[in-house]
N, C-alpha and C. Protein backbone atom coordinates (compact mmCIF):
# COMPACT_ATOMS: atom_id res chain seq x y z
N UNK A 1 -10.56 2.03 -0.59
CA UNK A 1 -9.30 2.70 -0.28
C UNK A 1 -9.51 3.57 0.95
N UNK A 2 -8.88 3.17 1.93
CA UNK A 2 -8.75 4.25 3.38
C UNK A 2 -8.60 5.93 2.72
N UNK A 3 -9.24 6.50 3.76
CA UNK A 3 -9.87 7.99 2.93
C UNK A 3 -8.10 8.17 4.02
N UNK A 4 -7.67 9.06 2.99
CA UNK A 4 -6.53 9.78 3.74
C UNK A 4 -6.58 11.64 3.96
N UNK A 5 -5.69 12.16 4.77
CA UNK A 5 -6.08 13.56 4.89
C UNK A 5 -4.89 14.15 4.19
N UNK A 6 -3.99 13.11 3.54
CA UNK A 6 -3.49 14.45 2.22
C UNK A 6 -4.51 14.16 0.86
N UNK A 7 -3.94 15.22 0.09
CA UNK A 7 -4.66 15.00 -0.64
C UNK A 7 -3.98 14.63 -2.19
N UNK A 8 -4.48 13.27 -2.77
CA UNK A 8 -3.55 12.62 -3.67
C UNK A 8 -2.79 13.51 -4.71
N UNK A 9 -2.14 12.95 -5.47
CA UNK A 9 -0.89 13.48 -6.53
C UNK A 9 -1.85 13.14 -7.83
N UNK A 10 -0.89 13.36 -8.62
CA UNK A 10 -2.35 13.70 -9.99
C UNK A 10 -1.57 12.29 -10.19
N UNK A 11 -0.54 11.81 -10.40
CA UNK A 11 -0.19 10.22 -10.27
C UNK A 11 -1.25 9.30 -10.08
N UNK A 12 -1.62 9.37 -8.41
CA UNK A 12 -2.40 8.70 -7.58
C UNK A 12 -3.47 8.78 -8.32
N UNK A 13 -4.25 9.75 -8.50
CA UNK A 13 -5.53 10.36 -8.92
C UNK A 13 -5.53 9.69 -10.48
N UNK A 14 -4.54 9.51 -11.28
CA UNK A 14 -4.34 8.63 -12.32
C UNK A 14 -4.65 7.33 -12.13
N UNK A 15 -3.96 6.65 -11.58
CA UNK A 15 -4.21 5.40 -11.16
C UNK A 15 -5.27 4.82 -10.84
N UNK A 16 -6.30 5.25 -9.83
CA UNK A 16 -7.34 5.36 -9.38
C UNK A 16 -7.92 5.31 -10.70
N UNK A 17 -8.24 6.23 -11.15
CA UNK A 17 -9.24 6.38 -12.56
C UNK A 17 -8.84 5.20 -13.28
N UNK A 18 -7.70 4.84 -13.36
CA UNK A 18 -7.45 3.37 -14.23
C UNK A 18 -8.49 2.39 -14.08
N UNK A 19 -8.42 2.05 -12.54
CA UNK A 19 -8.70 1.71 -11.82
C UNK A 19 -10.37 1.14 -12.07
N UNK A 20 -10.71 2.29 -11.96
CA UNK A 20 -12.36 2.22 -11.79
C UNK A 20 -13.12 2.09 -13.54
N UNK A 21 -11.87 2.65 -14.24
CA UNK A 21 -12.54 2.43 -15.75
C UNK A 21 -12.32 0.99 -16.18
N UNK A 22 -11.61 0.45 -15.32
CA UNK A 22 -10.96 -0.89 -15.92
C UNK A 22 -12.47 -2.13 -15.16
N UNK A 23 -13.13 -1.22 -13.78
CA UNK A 23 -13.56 -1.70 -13.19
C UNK A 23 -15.38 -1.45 -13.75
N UNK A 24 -15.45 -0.40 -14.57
CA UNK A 24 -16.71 0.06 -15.19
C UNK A 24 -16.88 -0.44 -16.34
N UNK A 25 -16.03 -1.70 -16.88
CA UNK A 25 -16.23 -2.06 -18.59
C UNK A 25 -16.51 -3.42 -17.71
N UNK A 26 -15.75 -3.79 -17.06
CA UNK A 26 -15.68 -5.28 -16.42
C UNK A 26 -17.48 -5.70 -15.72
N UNK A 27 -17.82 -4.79 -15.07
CA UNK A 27 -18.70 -5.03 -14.39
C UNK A 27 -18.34 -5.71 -12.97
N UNK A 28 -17.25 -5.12 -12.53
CA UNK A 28 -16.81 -5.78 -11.51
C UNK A 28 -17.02 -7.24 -11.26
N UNK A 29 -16.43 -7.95 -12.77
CA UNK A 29 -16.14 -9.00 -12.37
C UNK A 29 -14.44 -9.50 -12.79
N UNK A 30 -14.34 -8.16 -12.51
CA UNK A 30 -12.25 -8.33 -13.09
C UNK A 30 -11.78 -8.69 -14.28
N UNK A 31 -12.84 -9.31 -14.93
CA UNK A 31 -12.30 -9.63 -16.11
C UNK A 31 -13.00 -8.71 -17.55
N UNK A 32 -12.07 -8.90 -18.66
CA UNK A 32 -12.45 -8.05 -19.60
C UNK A 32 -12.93 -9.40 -20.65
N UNK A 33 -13.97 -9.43 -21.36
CA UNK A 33 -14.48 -9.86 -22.62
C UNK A 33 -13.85 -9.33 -23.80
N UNK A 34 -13.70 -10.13 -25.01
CA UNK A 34 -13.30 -9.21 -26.06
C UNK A 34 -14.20 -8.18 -26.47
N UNK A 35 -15.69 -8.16 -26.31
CA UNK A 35 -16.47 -7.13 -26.57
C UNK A 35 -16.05 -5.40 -25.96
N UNK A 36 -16.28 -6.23 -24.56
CA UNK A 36 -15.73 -5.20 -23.36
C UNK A 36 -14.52 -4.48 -23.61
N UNK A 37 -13.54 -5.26 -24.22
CA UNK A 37 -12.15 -4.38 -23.83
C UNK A 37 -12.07 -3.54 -25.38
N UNK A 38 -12.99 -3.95 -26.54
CA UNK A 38 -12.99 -3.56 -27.96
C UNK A 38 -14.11 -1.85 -27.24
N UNK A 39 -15.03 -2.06 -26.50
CA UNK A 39 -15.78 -0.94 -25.73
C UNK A 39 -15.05 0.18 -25.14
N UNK A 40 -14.00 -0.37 -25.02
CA UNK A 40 -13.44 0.07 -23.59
C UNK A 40 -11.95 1.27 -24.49
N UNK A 41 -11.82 0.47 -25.35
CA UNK A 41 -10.71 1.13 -25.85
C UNK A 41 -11.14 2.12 -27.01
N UNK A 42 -12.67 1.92 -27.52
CA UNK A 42 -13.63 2.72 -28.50
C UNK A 42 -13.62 3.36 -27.80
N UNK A 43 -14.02 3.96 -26.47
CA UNK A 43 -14.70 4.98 -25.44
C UNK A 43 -14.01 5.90 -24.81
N UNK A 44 -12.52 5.00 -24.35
CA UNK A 44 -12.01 5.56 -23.20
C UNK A 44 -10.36 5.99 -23.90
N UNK A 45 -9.75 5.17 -24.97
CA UNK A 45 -8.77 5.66 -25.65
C UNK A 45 -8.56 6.01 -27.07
N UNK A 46 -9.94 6.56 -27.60
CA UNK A 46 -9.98 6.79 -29.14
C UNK A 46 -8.55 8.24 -29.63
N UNK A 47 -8.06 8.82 -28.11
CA UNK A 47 -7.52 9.75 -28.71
C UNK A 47 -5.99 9.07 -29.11
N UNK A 48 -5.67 8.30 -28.20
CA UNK A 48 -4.31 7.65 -28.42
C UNK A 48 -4.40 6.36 -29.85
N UNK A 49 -5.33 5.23 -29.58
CA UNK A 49 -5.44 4.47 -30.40
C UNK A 49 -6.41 4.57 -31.14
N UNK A 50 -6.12 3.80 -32.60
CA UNK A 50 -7.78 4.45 -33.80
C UNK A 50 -8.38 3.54 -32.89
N UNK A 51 -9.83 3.77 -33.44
CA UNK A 51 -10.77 2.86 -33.23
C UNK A 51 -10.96 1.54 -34.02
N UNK A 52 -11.37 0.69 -33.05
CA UNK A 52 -10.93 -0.88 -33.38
C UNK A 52 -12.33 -0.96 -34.13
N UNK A 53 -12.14 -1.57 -35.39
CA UNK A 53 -13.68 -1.69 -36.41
C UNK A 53 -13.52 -3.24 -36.96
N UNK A 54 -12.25 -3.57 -37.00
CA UNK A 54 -12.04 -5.01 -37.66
C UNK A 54 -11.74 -6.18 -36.34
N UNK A 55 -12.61 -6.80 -36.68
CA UNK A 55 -12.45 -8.00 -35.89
C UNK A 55 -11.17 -8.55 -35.85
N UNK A 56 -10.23 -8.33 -37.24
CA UNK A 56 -8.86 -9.41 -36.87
C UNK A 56 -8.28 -8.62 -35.87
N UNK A 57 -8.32 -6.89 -36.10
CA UNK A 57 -7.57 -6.17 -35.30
C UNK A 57 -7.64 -6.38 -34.16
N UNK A 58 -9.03 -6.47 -33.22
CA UNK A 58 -9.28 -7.32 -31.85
C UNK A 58 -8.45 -8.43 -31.51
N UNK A 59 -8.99 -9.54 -32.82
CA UNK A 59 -8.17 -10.75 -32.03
C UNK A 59 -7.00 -10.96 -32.00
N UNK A 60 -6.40 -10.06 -33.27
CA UNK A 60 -4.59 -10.23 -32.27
C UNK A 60 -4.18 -9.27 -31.14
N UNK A 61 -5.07 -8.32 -31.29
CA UNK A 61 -4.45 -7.50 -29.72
C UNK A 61 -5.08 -7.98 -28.25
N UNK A 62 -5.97 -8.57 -28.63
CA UNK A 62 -6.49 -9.71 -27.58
C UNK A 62 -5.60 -10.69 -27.18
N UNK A 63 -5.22 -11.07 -28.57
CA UNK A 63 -4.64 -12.30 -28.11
C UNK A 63 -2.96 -12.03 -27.71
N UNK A 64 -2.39 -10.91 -28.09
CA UNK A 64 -1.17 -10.54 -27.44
C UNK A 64 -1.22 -10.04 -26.01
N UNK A 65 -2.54 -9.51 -25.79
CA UNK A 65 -2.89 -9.01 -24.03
C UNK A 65 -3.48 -10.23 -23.28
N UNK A 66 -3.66 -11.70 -23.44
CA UNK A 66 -3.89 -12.67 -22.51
C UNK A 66 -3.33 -13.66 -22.31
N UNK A 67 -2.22 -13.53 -21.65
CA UNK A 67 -0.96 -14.32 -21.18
C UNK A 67 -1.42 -15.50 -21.12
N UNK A 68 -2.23 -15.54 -19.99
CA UNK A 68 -2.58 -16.92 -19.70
C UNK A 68 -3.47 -17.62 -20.61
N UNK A 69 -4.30 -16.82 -21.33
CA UNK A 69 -4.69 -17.66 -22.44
C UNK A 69 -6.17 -18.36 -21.84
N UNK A 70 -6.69 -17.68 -20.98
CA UNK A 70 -8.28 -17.80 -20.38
C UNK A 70 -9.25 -17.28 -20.79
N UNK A 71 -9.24 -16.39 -22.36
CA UNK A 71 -9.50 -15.95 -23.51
C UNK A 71 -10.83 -14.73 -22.57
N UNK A 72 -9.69 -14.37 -21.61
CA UNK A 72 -10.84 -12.93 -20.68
C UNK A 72 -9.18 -11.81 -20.48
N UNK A 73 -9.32 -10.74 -20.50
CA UNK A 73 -8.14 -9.74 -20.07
C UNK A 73 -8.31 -9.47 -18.57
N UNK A 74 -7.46 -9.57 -17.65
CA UNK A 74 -7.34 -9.68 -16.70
C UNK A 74 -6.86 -7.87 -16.19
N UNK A 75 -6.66 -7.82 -14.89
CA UNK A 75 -6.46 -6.41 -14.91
C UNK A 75 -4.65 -6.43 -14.62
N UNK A 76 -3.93 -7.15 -14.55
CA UNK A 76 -2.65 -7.32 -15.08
C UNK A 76 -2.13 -7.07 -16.57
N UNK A 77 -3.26 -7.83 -17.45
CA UNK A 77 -3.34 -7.71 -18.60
C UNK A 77 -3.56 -6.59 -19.04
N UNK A 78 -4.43 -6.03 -18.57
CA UNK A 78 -4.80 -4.63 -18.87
C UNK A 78 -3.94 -3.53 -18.58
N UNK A 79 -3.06 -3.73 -17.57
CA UNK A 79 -1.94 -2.78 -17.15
C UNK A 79 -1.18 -2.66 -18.56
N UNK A 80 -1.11 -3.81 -18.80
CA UNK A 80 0.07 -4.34 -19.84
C UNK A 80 -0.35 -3.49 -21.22
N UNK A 81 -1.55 -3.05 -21.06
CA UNK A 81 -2.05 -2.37 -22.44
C UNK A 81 -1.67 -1.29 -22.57
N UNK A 82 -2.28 -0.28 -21.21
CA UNK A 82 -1.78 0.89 -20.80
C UNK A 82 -0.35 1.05 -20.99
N UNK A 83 0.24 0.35 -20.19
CA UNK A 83 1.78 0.67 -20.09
C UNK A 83 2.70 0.67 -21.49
N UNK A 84 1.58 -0.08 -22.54
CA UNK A 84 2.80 0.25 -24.22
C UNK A 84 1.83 1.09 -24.75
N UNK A 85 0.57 1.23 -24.53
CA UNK A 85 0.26 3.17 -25.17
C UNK A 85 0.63 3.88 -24.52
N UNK A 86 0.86 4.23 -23.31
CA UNK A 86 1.36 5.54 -22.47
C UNK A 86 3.16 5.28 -22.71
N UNK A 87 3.91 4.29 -23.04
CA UNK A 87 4.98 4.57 -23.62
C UNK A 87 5.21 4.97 -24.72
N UNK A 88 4.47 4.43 -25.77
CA UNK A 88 4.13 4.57 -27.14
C UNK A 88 3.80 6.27 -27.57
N UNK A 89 2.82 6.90 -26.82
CA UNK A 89 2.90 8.25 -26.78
C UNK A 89 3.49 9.47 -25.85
N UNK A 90 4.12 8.57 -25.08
CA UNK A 90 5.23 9.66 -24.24
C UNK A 90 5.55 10.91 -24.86
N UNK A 91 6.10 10.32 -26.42
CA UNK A 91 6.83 11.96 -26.92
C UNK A 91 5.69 12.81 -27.63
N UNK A 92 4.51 12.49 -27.48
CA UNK A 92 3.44 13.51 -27.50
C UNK A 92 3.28 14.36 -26.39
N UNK A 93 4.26 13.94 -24.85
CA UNK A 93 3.79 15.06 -23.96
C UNK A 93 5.06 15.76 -23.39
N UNK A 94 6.47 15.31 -24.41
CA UNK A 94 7.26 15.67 -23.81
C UNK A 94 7.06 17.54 -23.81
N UNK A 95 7.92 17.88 -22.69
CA UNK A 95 8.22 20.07 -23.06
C UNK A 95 8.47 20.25 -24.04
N UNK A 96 9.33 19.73 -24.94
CA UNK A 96 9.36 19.77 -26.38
C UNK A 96 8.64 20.08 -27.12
N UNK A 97 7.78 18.90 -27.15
CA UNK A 97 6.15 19.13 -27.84
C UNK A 97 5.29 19.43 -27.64
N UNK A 98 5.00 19.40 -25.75
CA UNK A 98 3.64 20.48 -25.17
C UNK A 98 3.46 22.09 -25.28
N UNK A 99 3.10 22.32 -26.84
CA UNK A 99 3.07 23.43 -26.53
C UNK A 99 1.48 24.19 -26.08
């Protein structure tokens, strides 16, 4: 990413971190394993989702996150994960409830 002289939005600075965690389970090879993404979601989202202990629980959320069906999570796929837990717990951060 071109170094810029503002300095990012906590947005940006979000994204990014997506980014590189999505890119630190993968091994930079873009794709996620079911091991990997069962790692990935033990490590990096135990506060939003329980922790995954049952194998069936993997393979259907595996198998609802790989569209194409190349039995690897892609980082499209992976958006797709993010984007229904960070909707899913929205009203955990509304003003309402941040207290």
């Amino acid at each position: 990413m071109a170094a810029s002289k503002k300095k990012m939005s906590d947005l940006e600075r979000g994204m990014v971190s997506i980014i590189k965690v999505f890119h630190q389970y993968t091994a930079h090879k873009c794709k996620l394993k079911k091991a990997e993404l069962k790692e990935l979601i033990n490590n990096e989202m135990s506060h939003f989702i329980m922790k995954i202990q049952e194998n069936e629980t993997l393979d259907e959320l595996f198998a609802d996150l790989d569209q194409n069906g190349d039995l690897e999570i892609d980082f499209k796929e992976f958006i797709a994960l993010i984007a229904m837990v960070t909707s899913a717990c929205h009203e955990l951060f509304t003003p309402l409830n941040s207290d």
